[in-house]
C-alpha atoms as a PDB file:
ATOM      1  CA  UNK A   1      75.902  14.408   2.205  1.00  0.00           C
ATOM      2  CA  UNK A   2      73.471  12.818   4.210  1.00  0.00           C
ATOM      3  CA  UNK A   3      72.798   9.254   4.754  1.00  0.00           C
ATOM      4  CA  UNK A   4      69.420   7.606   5.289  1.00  0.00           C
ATOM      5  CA  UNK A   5      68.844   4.612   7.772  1.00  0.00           C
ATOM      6  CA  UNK A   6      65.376   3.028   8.360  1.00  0.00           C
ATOM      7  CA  UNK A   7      64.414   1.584  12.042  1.00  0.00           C
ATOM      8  CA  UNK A   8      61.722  -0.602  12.558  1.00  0.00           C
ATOM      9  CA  UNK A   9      60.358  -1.148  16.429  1.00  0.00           C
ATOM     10  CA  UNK A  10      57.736  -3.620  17.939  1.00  0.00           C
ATOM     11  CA  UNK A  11      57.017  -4.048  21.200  1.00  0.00           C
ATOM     12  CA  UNK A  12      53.913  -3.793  24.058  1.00  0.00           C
ATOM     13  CA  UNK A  13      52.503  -0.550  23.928  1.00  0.00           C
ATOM     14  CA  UNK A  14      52.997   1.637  26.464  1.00  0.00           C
ATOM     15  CA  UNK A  15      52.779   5.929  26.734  1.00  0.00           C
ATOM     16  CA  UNK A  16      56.350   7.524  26.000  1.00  0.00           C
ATOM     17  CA  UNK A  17      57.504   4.954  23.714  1.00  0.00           C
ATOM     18  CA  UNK A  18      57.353   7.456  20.660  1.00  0.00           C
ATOM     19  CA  UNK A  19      59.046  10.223  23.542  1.00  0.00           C
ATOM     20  CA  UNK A  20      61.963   8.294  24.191  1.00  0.00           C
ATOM     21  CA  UNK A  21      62.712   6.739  20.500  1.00  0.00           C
ATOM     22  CA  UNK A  22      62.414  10.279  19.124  1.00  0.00           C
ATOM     23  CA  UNK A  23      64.775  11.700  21.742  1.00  0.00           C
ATOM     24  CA  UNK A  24      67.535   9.233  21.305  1.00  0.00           C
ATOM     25  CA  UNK A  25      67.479   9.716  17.330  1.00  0.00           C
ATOM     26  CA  UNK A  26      67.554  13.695  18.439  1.00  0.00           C
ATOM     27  CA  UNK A  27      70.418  12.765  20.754  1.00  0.00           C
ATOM     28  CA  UNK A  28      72.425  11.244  17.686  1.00  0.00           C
ATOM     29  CA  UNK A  29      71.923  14.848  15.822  1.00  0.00           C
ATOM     30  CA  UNK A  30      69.735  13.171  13.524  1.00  0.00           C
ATOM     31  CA  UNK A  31      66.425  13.533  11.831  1.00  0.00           C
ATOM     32  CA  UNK A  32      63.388  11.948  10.884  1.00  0.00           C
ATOM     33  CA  UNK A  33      62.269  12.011   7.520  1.00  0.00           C
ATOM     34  CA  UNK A  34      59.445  10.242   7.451  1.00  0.00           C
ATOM     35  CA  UNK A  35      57.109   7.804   9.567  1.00  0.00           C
ATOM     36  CA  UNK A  36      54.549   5.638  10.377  1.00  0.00           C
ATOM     37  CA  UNK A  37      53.479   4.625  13.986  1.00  0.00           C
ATOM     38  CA  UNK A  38      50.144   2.691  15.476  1.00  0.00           C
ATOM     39  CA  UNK A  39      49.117   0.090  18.146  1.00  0.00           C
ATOM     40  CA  UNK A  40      48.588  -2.960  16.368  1.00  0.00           C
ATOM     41  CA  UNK A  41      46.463  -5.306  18.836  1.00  0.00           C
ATOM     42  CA  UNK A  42      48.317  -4.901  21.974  1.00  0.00           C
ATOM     43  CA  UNK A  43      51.801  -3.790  20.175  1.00  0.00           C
ATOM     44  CA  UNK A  44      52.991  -0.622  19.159  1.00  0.00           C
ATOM     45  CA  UNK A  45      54.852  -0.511  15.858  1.00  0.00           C
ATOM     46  CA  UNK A  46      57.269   2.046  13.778  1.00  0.00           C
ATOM     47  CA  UNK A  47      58.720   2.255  10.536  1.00  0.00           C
ATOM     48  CA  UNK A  48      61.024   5.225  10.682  1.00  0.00           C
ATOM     49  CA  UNK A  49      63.260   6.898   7.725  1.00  0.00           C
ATOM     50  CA  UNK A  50      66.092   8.518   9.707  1.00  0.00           C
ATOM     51  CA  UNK A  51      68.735  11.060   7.895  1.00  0.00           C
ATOM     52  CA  UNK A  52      71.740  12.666   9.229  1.00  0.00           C
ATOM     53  CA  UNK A  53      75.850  12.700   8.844  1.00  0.00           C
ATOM     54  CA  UNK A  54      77.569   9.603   8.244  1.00  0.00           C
ATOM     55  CA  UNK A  55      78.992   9.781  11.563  1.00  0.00           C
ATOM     56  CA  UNK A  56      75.429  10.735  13.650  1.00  0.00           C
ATOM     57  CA  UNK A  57      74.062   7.389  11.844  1.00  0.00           C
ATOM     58  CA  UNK A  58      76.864   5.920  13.215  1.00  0.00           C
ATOM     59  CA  UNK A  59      76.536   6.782  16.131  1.00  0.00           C
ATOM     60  CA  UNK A  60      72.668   6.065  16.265  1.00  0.00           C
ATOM     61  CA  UNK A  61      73.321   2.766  15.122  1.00  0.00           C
ATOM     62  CA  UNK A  62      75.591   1.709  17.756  1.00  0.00           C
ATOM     63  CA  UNK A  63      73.060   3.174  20.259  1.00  0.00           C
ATOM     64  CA  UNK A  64      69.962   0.934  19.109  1.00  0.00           C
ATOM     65  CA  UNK A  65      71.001  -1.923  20.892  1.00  0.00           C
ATOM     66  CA  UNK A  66      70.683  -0.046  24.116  1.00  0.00           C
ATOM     67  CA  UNK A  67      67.999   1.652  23.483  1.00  0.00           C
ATOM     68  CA  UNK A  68      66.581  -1.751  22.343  1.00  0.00           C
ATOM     69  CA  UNK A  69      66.852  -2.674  25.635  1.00  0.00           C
ATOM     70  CA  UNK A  70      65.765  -0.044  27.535  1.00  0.00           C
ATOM     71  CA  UNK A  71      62.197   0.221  25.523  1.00  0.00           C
ATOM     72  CA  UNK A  72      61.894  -3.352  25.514  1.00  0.00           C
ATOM     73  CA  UNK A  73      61.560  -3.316  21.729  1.00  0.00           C
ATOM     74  CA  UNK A  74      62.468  -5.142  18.928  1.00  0.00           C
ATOM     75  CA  UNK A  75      64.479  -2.972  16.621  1.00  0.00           C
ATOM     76  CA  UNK A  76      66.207  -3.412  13.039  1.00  0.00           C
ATOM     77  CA  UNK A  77      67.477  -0.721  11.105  1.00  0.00           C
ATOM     78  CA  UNK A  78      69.053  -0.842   7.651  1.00  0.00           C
ATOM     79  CA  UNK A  79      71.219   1.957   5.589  1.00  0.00           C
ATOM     80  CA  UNK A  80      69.276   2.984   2.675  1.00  0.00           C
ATOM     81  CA  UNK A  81      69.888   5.521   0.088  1.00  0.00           C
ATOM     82  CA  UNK A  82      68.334   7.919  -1.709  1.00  0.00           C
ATOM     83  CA  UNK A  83      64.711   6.429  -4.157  1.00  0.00           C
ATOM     84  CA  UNK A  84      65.433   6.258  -7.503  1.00  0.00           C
ATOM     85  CA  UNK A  85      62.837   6.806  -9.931  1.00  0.00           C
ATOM     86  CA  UNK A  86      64.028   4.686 -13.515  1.00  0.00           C
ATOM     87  CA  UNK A  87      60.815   5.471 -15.175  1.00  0.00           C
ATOM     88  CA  UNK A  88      57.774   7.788 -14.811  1.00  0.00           C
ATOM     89  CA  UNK A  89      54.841   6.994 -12.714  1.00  0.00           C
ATOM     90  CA  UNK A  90      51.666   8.482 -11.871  1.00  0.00           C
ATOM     91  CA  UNK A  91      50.547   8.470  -8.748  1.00  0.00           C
ATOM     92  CA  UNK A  92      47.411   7.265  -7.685  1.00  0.00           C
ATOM     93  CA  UNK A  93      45.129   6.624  -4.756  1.00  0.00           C
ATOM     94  CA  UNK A  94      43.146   3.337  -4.629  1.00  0.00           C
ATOM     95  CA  UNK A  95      40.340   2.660  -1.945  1.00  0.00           C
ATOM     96  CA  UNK A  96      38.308  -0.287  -1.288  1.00  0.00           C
ATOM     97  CA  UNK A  97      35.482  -0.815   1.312  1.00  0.00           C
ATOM     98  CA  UNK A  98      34.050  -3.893   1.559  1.00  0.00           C
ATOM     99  CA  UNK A  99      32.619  -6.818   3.800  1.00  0.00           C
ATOM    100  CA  UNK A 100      35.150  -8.225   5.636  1.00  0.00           C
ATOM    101  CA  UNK A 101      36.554 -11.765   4.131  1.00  0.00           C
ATOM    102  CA  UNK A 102      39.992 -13.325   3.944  1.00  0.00           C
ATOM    103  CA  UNK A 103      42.374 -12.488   0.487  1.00  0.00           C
ATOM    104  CA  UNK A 104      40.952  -9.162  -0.049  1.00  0.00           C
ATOM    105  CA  UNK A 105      45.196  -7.551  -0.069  1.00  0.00           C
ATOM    106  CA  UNK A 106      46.271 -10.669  -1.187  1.00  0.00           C
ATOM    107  CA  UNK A 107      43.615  -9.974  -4.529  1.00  0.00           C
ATOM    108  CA  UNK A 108      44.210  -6.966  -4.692  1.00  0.00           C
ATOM    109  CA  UNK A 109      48.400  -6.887  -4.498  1.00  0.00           C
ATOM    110  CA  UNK A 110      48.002  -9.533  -7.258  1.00  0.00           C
ATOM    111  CA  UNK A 111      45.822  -7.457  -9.455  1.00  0.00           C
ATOM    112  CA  UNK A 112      48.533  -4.462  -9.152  1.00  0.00           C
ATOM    113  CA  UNK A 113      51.430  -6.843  -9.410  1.00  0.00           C
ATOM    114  CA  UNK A 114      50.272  -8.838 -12.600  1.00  0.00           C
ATOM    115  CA  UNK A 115      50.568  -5.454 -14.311  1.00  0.00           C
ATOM    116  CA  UNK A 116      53.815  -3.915 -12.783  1.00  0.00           C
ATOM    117  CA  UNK A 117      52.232  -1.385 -10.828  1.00  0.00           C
ATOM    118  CA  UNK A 118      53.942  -0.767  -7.502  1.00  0.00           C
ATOM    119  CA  UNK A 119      51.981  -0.752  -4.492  1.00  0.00           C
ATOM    120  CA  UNK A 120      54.057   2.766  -2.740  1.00  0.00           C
ATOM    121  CA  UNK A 121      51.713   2.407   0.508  1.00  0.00           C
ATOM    122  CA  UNK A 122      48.930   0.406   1.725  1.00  0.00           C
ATOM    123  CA  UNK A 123      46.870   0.674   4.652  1.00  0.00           C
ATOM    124  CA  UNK A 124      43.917  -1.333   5.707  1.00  0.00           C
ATOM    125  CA  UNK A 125      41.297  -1.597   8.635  1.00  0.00           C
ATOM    126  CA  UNK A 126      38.577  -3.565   9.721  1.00  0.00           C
ATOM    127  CA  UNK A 127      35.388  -2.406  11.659  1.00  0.00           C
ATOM    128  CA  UNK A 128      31.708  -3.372  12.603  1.00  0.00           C
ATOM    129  CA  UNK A 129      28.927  -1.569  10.807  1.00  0.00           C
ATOM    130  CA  UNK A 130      27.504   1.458  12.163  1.00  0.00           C
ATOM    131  CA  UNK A 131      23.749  -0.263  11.990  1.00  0.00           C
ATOM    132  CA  UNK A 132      23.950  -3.966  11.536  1.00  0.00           C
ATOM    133  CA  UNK A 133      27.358  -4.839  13.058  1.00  0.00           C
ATOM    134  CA  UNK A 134      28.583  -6.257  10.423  1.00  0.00           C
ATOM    135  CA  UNK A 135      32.477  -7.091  10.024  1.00  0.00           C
ATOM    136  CA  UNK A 136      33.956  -4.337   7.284  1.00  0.00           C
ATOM    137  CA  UNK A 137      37.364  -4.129   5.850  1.00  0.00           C
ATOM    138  CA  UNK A 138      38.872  -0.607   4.209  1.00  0.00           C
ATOM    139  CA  UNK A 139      42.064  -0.335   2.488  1.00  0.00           C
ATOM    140  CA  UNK A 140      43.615   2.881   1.250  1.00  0.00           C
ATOM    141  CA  UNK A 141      46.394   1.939  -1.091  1.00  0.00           C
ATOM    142  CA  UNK A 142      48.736   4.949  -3.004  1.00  0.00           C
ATOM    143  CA  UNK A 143      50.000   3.312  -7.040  1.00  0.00           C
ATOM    144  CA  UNK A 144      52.845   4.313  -9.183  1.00  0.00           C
ATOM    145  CA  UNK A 145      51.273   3.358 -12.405  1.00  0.00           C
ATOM    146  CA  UNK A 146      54.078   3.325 -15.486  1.00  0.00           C
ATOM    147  CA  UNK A 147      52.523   6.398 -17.757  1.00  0.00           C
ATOM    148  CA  UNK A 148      52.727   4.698 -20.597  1.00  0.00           C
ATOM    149  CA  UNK A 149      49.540   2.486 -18.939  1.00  0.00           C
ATOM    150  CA  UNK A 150      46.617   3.174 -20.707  1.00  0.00           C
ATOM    151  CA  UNK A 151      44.463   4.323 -17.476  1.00  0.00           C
ATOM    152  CA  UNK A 152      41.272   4.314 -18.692  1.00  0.00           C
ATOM    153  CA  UNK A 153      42.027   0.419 -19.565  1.00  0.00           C
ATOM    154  CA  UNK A 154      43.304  -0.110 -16.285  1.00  0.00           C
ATOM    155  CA  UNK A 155      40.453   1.726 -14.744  1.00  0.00           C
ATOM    156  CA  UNK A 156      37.952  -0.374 -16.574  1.00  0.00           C
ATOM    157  CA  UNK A 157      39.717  -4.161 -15.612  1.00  0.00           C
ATOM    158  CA  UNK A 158      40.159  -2.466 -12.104  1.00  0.00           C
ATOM    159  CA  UNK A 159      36.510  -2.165 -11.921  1.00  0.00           C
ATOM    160  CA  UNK A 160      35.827  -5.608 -13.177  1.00  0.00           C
ATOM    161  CA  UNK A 161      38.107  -7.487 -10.546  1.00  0.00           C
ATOM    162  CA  UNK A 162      35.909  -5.279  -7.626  1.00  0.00           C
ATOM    163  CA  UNK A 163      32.714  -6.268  -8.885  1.00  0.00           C
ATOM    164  CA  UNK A 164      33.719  -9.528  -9.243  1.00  0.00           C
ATOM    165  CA  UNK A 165      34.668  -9.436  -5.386  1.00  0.00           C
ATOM    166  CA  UNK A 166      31.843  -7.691  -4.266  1.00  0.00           C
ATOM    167  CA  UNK A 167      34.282  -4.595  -3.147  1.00  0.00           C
ATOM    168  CA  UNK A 168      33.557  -1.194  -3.579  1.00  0.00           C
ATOM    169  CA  UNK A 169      36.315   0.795  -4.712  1.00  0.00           C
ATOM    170  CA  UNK A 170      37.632   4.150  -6.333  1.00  0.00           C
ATOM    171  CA  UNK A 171      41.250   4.468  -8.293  1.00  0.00           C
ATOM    172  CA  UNK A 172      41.668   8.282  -9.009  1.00  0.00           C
ATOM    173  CA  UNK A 173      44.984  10.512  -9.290  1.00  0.00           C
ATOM    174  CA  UNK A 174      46.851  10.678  -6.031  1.00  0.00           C
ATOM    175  CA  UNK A 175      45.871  14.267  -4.869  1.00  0.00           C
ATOM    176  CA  UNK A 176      48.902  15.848  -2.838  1.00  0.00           C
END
Protein backbone atom coordinates (compact mmCIF):
# COMPACT_ATOMS: atom_id res chain seq x y z
CA UNK A 1 0.00 0.00 0.00
CA UNK A 2 1.65 3.07 -0.54
CA UNK A 3 1.78 6.10 1.54
CA UNK A 4 1.89 9.70 0.34
CA UNK A 5 4.01 12.50 2.12
CA UNK A 6 4.18 16.13 0.82
CA UNK A 7 7.61 18.27 1.25
CA UNK A 8 7.70 21.76 0.92
CA UNK A 9 11.39 23.58 0.44
CA UNK A 10 12.44 27.34 0.38
CA UNK A 11 15.58 28.55 0.25
CA UNK A 12 18.22 30.92 -2.05
CA UNK A 13 18.32 29.65 -5.35
CA UNK A 14 21.10 28.09 -6.50
CA UNK A 15 21.79 25.29 -9.70
CA UNK A 16 21.48 21.56 -8.34
CA UNK A 17 19.04 22.25 -5.75
CA UNK A 18 16.25 20.24 -7.70
CA UNK A 19 19.52 17.47 -8.41
CA UNK A 20 20.17 16.83 -4.97
CA UNK A 21 16.41 16.93 -3.42
CA UNK A 22 15.38 14.50 -6.18
CA UNK A 23 18.30 12.17 -5.47
CA UNK A 24 17.81 11.88 -1.79
CA UNK A 25 13.91 11.09 -2.26
CA UNK A 26 15.43 8.41 -5.01
CA UNK A 27 17.84 7.32 -2.28
CA UNK A 28 14.78 6.58 0.14
CA UNK A 29 13.27 4.19 -2.81
CA UNK A 30 10.66 6.62 -3.21
CA UNK A 31 8.77 8.50 -5.83
CA UNK A 32 7.45 11.64 -6.86
CA UNK A 33 4.04 11.97 -7.77
CA UNK A 34 3.58 15.19 -8.50
CA UNK A 35 5.26 18.80 -8.36
CA UNK A 36 5.66 22.22 -8.60
CA UNK A 37 9.06 24.12 -8.56
CA UNK A 38 10.10 28.01 -9.50
CA UNK A 39 12.40 30.88 -8.31
CA UNK A 40 10.29 33.16 -6.56
CA UNK A 41 12.34 36.60 -6.33
CA UNK A 42 15.63 35.39 -5.24
CA UNK A 43 14.21 31.93 -3.62
CA UNK A 44 13.62 28.76 -5.06
CA UNK A 45 10.49 26.96 -3.90
CA UNK A 46 8.86 23.21 -4.07
CA UNK A 47 5.77 21.64 -3.26
CA UNK A 48 6.39 17.96 -3.75
CA UNK A 49 3.79 14.85 -3.43
CA UNK A 50 6.13 11.97 -2.55
CA UNK A 51 4.78 8.10 -2.54
CA UNK A 52 6.49 5.02 -1.53
CA UNK A 53 6.41 2.05 1.32
CA UNK A 54 5.62 2.91 4.72
CA UNK A 55 9.03 2.19 5.67
CA UNK A 56 10.94 4.31 2.53
CA UNK A 57 8.71 7.38 3.91
CA UNK A 58 10.12 6.59 6.95
CA UNK A 59 13.08 6.58 6.17
CA UNK A 60 12.86 9.83 3.96
CA UNK A 61 11.43 11.53 6.74
CA UNK A 62 14.10 10.98 9.15
CA UNK A 63 16.55 12.06 6.38
CA UNK A 64 14.96 15.67 5.77
CA UNK A 65 16.51 17.14 8.57
CA UNK A 66 19.88 16.46 7.08
CA UNK A 67 19.23 17.10 3.97
CA UNK A 68 17.65 20.33 5.37
CA UNK A 69 20.84 21.19 6.29
CA UNK A 70 22.91 20.36 3.70
CA UNK A 71 20.68 22.45 0.96
CA UNK A 72 20.29 25.15 3.28
CA UNK A 73 16.51 24.89 2.94
CA UNK A 74 13.61 25.18 4.81
CA UNK A 75 11.69 21.96 4.63
CA UNK A 76 8.22 20.60 6.08
CA UNK A 77 6.67 17.59 5.02
CA UNK A 78 3.34 16.13 6.14
CA UNK A 79 1.74 12.40 5.63
CA UNK A 80 -1.19 12.70 3.47
CA UNK A 81 -3.45 10.18 2.04
CA UNK A 82 -5.10 9.39 -0.80
CA UNK A 83 -7.94 12.68 -2.34
CA UNK A 84 -11.23 11.88 -1.78
CA UNK A 85 -13.77 13.03 -4.05
CA UNK A 86 -17.45 13.22 -1.79
CA UNK A 87 -19.25 14.74 -4.64
CA UNK A 88 -18.87 15.32 -8.42
CA UNK A 89 -17.09 18.21 -9.87
CA UNK A 90 -16.33 19.53 -13.14
CA UNK A 91 -13.31 20.71 -13.85
CA UNK A 92 -12.61 23.90 -15.18
CA UNK A 93 -9.94 26.32 -16.26
CA UNK A 94 -10.29 30.03 -15.32
CA UNK A 95 -7.90 32.81 -16.75
CA UNK A 96 -7.70 36.38 -16.07
CA UNK A 97 -5.38 39.07 -17.63
CA UNK A 98 -5.55 42.26 -16.44
CA UNK A 99 -3.73 45.58 -15.32
CA UNK A 100 -1.87 45.00 -12.50
CA UNK A 101 -3.63 46.28 -9.03
CA UNK A 102 -3.72 44.92 -5.51
CA UNK A 103 -6.89 42.22 -4.50
CA UNK A 104 -7.19 40.85 -7.88
CA UNK A 105 -6.73 36.72 -6.04
CA UNK A 106 -8.09 37.99 -3.09
CA UNK A 107 -11.52 38.97 -5.53
CA UNK A 108 -11.33 36.44 -7.25
CA UNK A 109 -10.83 33.44 -4.36
CA UNK A 110 -13.87 35.23 -2.82
CA UNK A 111 -15.99 35.05 -5.87
CA UNK A 112 -15.19 31.09 -6.09
CA UNK A 113 -15.48 30.66 -2.36
CA UNK A 114 -18.93 32.48 -1.83
CA UNK A 115 -20.26 29.70 -4.07
CA UNK A 116 -18.35 26.52 -2.84
CA UNK A 117 -16.27 26.12 -5.71
CA UNK A 118 -12.78 24.89 -4.87
CA UNK A 119 -9.93 26.64 -6.20
CA UNK A 120 -7.68 22.94 -7.20
CA UNK A 121 -4.67 25.25 -8.52
CA UNK A 122 -3.87 28.76 -9.03
CA UNK A 123 -1.09 30.39 -10.60
CA UNK A 124 -0.46 34.01 -11.23
CA UNK A 125 2.23 36.41 -12.82
CA UNK A 126 2.91 39.84 -13.31
CA UNK A 127 4.72 41.53 -16.34
CA UNK A 128 5.29 44.92 -18.22
CA UNK A 129 3.49 45.41 -21.49
CA UNK A 130 5.04 44.47 -24.62
CA UNK A 131 4.42 48.31 -26.04
CA UNK A 132 3.61 50.69 -23.27
CA UNK A 133 5.27 49.07 -20.22
CA UNK A 134 2.60 48.87 -18.41
CA UNK A 135 2.40 46.64 -15.09
CA UNK A 136 0.08 43.34 -16.07
CA UNK A 137 -1.08 40.61 -13.85
CA UNK A 138 -2.24 36.89 -15.33
CA UNK A 139 -3.69 34.23 -13.31
CA UNK A 140 -4.47 30.74 -14.54
CA UNK A 141 -6.69 29.14 -11.96
CA UNK A 142 -8.11 25.15 -12.50
CA UNK A 143 -12.19 24.90 -10.53
CA UNK A 144 -14.00 21.93 -9.29
CA UNK A 145 -17.41 23.30 -9.79
CA UNK A 146 -20.27 20.96 -7.86
CA UNK A 147 -22.32 19.64 -11.19
CA UNK A 148 -25.30 20.33 -9.90
CA UNK A 149 -24.11 24.33 -10.53
CA UNK A 150 -26.01 25.70 -13.12
CA UNK A 151 -22.84 26.82 -15.38
CA UNK A 152 -24.28 28.93 -17.64
CA UNK A 153 -25.49 31.00 -14.36
CA UNK A 154 -22.20 30.87 -13.02
CA UNK A 155 -20.69 31.80 -16.29
CA UNK A 156 -22.90 34.81 -16.60
CA UNK A 157 -22.20 36.31 -12.64
CA UNK A 158 -18.52 35.26 -13.46
CA UNK A 159 -18.57 37.65 -16.24
CA UNK A 160 -20.22 40.37 -14.30
CA UNK A 161 -17.64 40.39 -11.30
CA UNK A 162 -14.67 40.77 -14.35
CA UNK A 163 -16.25 43.56 -15.92
CA UNK A 164 -16.87 45.08 -12.91
CA UNK A 165 -12.97 44.82 -12.22
CA UNK A 166 -11.88 45.74 -15.42
CA UNK A 167 -10.28 42.00 -15.88
CA UNK A 168 -10.41 40.09 -18.82
CA UNK A 169 -11.13 36.62 -18.32
CA UNK A 170 -12.30 33.15 -19.81
CA UNK A 171 -13.95 30.13 -17.54
CA UNK A 172 -14.24 27.09 -19.97
CA UNK A 173 -14.05 23.16 -19.23
CA UNK A 174 -10.66 22.12 -17.96
CA UNK A 175 -9.21 20.46 -21.17
CA UNK A 176 -6.81 17.47 -20.12
Amino acid sequence: MSKHLVITALGKDRPGIVNDLTQAILDCECNIADSSMMVLGGEFSVMLLVTGKWNTIARLEETLPNLQEKLELTLHCKRTENREFGESLLPYAVDVISIDHPGIVHHLANFFSTRKINIEELTTSSYSAAHTGTQMFSAHLEVGIPSDSSIAELRDEFMEFCDSMNLDAVIEPLKN
